[in-house]
Protein backbone atom coordinates (compact mmCIF):
# COMPACT_ATOMS: atom_id res chain seq x y z
CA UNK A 1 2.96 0.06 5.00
CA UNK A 2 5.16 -2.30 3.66
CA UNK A 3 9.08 -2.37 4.38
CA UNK A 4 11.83 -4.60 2.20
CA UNK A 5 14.94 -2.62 3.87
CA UNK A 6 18.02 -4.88 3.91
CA UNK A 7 19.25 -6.32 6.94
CA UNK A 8 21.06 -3.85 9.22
CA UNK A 9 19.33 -0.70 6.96
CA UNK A 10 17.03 1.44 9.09
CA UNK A 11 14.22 -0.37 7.54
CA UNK A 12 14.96 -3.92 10.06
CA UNK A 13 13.58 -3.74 13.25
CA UNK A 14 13.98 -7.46 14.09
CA UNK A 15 16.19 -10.40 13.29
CA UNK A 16 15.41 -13.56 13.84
CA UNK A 17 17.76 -17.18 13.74
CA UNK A 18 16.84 -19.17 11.02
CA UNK A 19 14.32 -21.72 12.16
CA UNK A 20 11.41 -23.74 11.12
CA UNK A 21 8.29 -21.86 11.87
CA UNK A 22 6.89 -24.32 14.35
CA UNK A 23 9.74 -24.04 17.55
CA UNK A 24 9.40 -19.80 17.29
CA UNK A 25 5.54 -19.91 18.10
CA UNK A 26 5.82 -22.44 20.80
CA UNK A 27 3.00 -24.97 21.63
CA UNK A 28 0.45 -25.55 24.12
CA UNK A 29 -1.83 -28.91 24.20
CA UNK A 30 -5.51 -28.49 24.46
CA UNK A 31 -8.27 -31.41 24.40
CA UNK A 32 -4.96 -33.58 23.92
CA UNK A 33 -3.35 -32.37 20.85
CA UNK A 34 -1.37 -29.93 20.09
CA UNK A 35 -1.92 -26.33 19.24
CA UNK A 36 0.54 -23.81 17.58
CA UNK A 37 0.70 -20.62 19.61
CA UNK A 38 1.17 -17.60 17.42
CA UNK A 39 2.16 -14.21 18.36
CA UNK A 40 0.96 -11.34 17.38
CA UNK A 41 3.83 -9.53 15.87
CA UNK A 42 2.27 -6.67 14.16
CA UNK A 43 0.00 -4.90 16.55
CA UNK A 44 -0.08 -1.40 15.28
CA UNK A 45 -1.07 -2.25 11.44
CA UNK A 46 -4.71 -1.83 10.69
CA UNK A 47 -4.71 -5.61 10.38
CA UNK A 48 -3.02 -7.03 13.04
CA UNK A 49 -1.61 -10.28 12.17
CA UNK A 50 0.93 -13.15 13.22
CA UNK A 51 3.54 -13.93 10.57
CA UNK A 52 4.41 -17.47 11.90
CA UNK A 53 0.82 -18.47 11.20
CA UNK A 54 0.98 -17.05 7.73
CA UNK A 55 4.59 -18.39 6.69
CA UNK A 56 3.08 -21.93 8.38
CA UNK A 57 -0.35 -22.03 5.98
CA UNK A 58 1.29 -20.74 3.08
CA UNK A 59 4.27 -23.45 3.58
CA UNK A 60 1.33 -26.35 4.09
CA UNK A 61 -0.63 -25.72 1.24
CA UNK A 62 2.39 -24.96 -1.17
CA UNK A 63 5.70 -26.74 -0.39
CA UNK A 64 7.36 -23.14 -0.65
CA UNK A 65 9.89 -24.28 2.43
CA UNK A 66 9.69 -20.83 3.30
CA UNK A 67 11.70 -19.54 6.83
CA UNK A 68 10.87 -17.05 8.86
CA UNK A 69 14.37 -14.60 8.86
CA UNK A 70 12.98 -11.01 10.53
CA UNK A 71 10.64 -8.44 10.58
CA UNK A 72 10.22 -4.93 9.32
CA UNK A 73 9.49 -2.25 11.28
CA UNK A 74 6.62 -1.32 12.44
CA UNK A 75 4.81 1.52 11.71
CA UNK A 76 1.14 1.12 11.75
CA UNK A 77 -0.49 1.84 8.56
CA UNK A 78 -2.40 -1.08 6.69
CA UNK A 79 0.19 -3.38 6.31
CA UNK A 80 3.11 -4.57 7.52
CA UNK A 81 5.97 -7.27 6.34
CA UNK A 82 7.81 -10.11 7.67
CA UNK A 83 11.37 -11.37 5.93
CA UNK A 84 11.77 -14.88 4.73
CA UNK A 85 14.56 -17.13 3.06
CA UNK A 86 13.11 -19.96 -0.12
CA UNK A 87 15.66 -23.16 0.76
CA UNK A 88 17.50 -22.00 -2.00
CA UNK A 89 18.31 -18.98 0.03
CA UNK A 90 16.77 -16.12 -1.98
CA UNK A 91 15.38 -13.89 0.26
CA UNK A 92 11.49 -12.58 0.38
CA UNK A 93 9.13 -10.73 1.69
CA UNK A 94 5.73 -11.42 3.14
CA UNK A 95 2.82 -9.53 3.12
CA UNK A 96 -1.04 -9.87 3.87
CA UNK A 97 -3.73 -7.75 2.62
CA UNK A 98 -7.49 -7.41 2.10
CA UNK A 99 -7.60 -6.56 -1.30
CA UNK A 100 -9.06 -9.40 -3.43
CA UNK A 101 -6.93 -12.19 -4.73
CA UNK A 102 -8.03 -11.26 -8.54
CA UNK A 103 -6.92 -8.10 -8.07
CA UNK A 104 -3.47 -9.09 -6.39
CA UNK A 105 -2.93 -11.73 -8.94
CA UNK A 106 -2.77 -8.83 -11.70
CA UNK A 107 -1.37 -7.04 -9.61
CA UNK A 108 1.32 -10.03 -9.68
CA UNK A 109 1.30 -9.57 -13.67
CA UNK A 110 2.00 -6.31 -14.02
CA UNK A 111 4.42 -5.73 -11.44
CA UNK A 112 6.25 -8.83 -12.53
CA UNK A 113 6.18 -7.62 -16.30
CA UNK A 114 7.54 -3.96 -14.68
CA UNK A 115 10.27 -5.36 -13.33
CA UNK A 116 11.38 -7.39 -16.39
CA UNK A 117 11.40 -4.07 -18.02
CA UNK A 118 14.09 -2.93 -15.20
CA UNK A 119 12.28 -1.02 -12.86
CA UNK A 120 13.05 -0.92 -9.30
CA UNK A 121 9.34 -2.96 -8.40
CA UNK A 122 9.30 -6.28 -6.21
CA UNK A 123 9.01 -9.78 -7.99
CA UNK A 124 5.91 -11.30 -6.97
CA UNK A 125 6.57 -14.74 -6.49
CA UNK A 126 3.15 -16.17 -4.66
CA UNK A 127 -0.17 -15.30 -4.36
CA UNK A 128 -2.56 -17.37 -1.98
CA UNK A 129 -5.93 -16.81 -0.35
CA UNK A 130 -5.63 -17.89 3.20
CA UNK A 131 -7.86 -19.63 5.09
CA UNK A 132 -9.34 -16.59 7.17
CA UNK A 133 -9.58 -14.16 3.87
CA UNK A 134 -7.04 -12.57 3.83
CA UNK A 135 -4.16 -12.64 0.85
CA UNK A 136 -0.78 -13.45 1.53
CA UNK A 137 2.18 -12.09 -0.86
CA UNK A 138 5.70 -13.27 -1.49
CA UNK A 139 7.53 -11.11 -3.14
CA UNK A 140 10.92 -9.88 -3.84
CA UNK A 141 13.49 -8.63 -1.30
CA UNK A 142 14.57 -5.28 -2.92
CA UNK A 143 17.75 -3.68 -1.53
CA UNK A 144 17.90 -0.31 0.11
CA UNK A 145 16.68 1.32 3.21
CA UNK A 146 14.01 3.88 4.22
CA UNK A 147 14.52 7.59 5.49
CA UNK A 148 13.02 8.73 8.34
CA UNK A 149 12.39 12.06 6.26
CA UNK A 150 13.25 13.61 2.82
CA UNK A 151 15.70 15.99 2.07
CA UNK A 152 16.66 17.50 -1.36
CA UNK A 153 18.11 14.36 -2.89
CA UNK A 154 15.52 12.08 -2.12
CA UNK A 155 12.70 14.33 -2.79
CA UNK A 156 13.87 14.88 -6.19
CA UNK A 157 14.20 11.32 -6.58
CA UNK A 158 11.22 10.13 -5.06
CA UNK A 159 9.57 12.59 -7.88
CA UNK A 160 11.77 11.07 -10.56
CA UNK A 161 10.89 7.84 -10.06
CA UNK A 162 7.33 8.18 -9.70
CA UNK A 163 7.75 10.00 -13.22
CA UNK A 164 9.04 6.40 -14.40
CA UNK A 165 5.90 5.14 -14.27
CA UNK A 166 4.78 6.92 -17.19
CA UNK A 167 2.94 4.94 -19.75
CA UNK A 168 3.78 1.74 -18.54
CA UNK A 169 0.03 0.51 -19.02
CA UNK A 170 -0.30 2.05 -22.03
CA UNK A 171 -1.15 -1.77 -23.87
CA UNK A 172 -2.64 -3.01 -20.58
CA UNK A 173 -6.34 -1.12 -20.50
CA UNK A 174 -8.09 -4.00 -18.09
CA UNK A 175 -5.92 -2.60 -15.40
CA UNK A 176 -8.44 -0.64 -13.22
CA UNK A 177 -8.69 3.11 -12.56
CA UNK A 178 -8.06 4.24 -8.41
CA UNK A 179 -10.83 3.16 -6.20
CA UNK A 180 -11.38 6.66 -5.56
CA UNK A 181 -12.66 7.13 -9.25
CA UNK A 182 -14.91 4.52 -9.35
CA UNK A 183 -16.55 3.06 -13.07
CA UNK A 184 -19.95 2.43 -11.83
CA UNK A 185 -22.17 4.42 -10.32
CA UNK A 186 -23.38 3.96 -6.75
CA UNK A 187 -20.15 2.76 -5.42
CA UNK A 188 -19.82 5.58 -3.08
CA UNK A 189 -23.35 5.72 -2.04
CA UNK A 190 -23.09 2.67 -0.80
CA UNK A 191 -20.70 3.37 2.02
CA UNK A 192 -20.25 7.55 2.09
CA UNK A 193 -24.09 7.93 1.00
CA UNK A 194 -25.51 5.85 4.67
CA UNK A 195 -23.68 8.52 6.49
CA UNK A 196 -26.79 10.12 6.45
CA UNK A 197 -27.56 14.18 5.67
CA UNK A 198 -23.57 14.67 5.97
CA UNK A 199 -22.49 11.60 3.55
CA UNK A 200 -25.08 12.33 1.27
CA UNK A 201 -23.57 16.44 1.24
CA UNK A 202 -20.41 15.39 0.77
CA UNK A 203 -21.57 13.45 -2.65
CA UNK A 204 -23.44 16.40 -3.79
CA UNK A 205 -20.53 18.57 -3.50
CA UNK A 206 -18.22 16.17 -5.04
CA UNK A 207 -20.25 15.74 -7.95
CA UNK A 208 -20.33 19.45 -8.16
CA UNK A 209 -16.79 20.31 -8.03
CA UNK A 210 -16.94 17.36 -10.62
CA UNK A 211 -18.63 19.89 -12.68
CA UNK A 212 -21.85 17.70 -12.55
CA UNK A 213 -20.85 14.26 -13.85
CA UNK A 214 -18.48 12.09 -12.15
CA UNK A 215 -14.81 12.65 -12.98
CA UNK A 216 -13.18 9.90 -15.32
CA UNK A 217 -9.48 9.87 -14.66
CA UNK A 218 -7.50 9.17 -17.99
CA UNK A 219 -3.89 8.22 -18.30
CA UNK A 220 -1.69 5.13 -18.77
CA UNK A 221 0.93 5.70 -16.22
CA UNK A 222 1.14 2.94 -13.35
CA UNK A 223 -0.16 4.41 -10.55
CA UNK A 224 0.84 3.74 -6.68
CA UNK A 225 -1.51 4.68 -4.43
CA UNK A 226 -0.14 4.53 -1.44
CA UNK A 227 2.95 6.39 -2.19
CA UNK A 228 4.75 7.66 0.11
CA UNK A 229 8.50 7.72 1.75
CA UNK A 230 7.29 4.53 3.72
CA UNK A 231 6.80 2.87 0.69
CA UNK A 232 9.99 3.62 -1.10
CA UNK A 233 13.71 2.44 -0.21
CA UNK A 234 16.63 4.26 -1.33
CA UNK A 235 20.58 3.70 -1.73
CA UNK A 236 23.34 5.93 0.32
CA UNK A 237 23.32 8.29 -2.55
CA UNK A 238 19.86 9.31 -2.20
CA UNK A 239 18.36 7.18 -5.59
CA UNK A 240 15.78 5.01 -5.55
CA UNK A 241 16.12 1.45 -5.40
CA UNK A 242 12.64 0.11 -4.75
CA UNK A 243 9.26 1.07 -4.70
CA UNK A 244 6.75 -1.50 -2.33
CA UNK A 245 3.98 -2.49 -0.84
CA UNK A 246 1.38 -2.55 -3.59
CA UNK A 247 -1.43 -4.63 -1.08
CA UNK A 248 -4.00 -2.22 -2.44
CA UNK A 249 -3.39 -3.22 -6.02
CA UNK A 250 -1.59 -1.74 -9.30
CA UNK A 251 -3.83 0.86 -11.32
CA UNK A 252 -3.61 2.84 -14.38
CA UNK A 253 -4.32 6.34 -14.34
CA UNK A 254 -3.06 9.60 -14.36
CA UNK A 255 0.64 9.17 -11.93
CA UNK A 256 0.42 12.82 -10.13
CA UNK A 257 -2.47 11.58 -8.20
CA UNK A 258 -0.03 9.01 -6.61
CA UNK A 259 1.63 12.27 -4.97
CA UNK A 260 -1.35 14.03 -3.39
CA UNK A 261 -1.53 11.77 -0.55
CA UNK A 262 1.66 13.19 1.09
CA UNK A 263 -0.49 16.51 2.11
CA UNK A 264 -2.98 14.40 4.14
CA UNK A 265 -1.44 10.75 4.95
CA UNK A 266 0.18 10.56 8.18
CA UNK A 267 3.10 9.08 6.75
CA UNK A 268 3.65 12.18 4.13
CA UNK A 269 3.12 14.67 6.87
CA UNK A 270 6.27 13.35 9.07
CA UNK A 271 8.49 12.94 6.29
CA UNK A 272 8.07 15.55 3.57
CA UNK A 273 8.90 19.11 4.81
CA UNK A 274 7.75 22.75 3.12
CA UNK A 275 10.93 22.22 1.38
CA UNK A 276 10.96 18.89 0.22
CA UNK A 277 7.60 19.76 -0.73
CA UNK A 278 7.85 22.26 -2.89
CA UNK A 279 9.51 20.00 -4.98
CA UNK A 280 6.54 17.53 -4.88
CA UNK A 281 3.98 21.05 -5.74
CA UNK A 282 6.23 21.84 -9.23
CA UNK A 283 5.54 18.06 -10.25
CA UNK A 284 2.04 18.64 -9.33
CA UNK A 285 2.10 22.20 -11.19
CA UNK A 286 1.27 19.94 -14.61
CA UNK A 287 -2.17 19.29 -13.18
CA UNK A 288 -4.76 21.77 -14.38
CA UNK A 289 -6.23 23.34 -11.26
CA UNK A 290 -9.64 22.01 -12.29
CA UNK A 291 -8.23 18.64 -12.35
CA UNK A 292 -6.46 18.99 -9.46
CA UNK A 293 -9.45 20.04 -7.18
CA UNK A 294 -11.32 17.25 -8.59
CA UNK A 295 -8.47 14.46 -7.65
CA UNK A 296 -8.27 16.06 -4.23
CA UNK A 297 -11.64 15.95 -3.59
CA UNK A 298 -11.74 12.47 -4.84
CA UNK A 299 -9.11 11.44 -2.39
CA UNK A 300 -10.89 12.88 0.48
CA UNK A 301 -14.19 11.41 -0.31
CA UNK A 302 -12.59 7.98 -1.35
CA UNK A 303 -10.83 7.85 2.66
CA UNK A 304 -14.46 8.20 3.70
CA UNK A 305 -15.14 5.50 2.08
CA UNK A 306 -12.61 3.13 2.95
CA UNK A 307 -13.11 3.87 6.66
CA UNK A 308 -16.92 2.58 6.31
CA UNK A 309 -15.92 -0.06 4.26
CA UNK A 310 -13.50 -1.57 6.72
CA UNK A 311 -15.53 -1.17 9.50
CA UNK A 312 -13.23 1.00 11.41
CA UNK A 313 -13.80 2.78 14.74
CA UNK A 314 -16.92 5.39 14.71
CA UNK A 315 -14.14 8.03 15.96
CA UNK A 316 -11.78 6.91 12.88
CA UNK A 317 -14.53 7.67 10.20
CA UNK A 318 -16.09 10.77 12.11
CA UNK A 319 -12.11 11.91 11.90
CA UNK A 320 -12.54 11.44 8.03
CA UNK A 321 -15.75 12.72 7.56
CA UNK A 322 -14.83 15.86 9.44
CA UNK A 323 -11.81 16.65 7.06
CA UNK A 324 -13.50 15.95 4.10
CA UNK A 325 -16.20 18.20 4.63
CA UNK A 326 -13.59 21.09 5.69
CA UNK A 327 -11.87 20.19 2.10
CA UNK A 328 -15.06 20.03 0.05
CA UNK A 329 -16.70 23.11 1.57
C-alpha cells in the first residue's frame, strides 16, 4: 500500500527535518571506513525496506538531490512510501516494488499520459533498478488524505472514479491484461500446479467454471489492481483527488474487476461496510454472472499464485489455498 496524504492529513505518520540523507542513518566504522547505518523504517510491508538507503542510491546514481521529508503510514500490505523534496522544492513520493522495471517504465507512460489528460493519477518522475532488485519510483505528491473507512460520499466516489478509467487504453493494446488472466498457458501451473493434488484441483476447477478454455478478459479501461480505500486519497468533501500506488503495474482490461478485491483484501474488509458496499455490488451488477464467477475465481486462484511466487510463509499460502478452494468448490 502506497500513501501520498499531505502533510498533517491522516495519511502522515512521520515528519522528518529536512536533511541530507547521510546524518539521519548515522554511521558506524568497520575494517576502517565508514559504513551508513540504515533503519528499517517499514517493517510491516511485505518488503521491508529502509528509505534512507533507497533515497541515498537513487541520489548517487542520478543527481536527483532528492531529501528525505517524512513517511507515510504504515500499514503493511506490499508497499509502503517515504516523502521527499527535488531542490527545487516539489515534493515526491518514493516507492519500491518487485514488479519488473519494463513493466514500471510503461507503467511510467501511461500513467504520465493519464494525467496529462487530467486525471487525478501520480506523475512518475523516475524509474531505477536498484542495486539489490528491487525498483524504486518517484512520483508525484498528490494532495488529499485517506479515510479510515467509507461512508456514502466516498463510496460513491470511489465508484465514480474508478468509472473514469473507462477506455483510457483504448489506442494503447501492448498494455497487458491482469496477472490473474494470464496470455500463455502454463503460467499458473508453474506456481499453483506444484501444490500438488490440491493446486492441481484448484486448476481443474478454474478451467471449468471457465467453461473449459481459459477466460480472456476484454476491455480497454485502465485497470488498478490493487484498488482499494488505501490506495485512494480524497478531499474534505468526500471527492477523489488521487488514485496511487500502482507498484504492481497499469493494465488494460475490463475496470469492475479492479472492485472485487474489496470482498477478500484485508484492506477492503476494514473499510467498506454492507452499506458502503452495496454501492460497490450495483457497479458490479453490469457484470454478467458468468463473467463475474469467472473474475472471482480468477482472483482467488491468481493470490495463490502470488503467494508461491514470492516465496511467502508455508502458513501464508496454506491461508490462500484454503480460501480458494472454499470459493472454487
Amino acid at each position: 500500500m502506497d500513501s501520498h496524504a499531505r502533510r498533517g492529513g491522516s495519511g502522515a505518520r512521520r515528519l522528518l527535518p529536512v536533511a541530507p540523507v547521510g546524518p539521519l542513518a548515522g554511521q558506524e566504522r568497520r575494517g576502517g571506513e565508514a559504513v551508513t547505518e540504515h533503519k528499517i523504517e517499514f517493517r510491516s510491508s511485505e518488503n521491508p525496506w529502509a528509505p534512507t538507503a533507497v533515497i541515498e542510491e537513487v541520489n548517487a546514481r542520478t543527481g536527483s538531490g532528492l531529501v528525505l521529508t517524512g513517511l507515510a503510514d504504515q500499514d503493511g500490505g506490499s508497499s509502503s512510501a517515504a516523502f521527499v523534496a527535488w531542490p527545487d522544492g516539489r515534493e515526491s513520493a518514493i516507492t519500491r516494488t518487485r514488479t519488473s522495471l519494463a513493466v514500471m517504465r510503461q507503467t511510467a507512460r501511461v500513467l504520465n499520459e493519464v494525467r496529462r489528460r487530467g486525471l487525478p493519477v501520480p506523475e512518475h518522475q523516475l524509474v531505477l533498478e536498484l542495486s539489490d532488485g528491487y525498483v524504486a519510483v518517484v512520483q508525484e505528491r498528490l494532495p488529499g488524505r485517506h479515510v479510515s473507512a467509507l461512508d456514502a460520499t466516498t463510496a460513491a466516489s470511489f465508484v465514480t472514479m474508478n468509472n473514469r478509467f473507462a477506455g483510457l487504453l483504448r489506442h494503447d493494446p501492448q498494455v497487458p491484461r491482469p496477472r490473474a488472466f494470464p496470455d500463455a498457458d502454463g503460467v499458473f501451473e508453474h506456481t499453483v500446479g506444484r501444490l500438488g493434488k490440491r493446486g492441481r484441483r484448484l486448476l481443474a476447477r478454474l478451467l471449468e467454471i471457465d467453461g473449459g478454455r481459459p477466460f480472456r478478459m476484454q476491455g480497454d479501461d485502465l485497470v488498478h489492481t490493487d484498488y482499494t480505500p488505501g490506495n485512494v486519497l480524497f478531499d474534505a468533501d468526500g471527492n477523489v483527488t488521487g488514485v496511487v500506488d500502482w507498484n504492481t503495474g497499469a493494465v488494460r482490461g475490463d475496470r469492475h474487476y479492479a472492485l472485487l478485491g474489496l470482498h477478500w483484501g484485508s484492506i477492503g474488509r476494514t473499510t467498506v461496510g454492507p452499506e458502503e458496499l452495496k454501492v460497490v455490488e450495483n457497479e458490479l451488477a453490469h457484470l454478467t454472472p458468468a463473467t463475474r464467477r469467472s473474475y472471482e475465481a480468477h482472483w482467488m486462484v491468481d493470490q495463490v499464485h502470488e503467494s508461491v511466487l514470492k516465496a511467502f510463509p508455508p502458513e501464508r499460502v496454506e491461508t490462500d489455498v484454503a480460501r480458494a478452494e472454499k470459493f472454487l468448490g
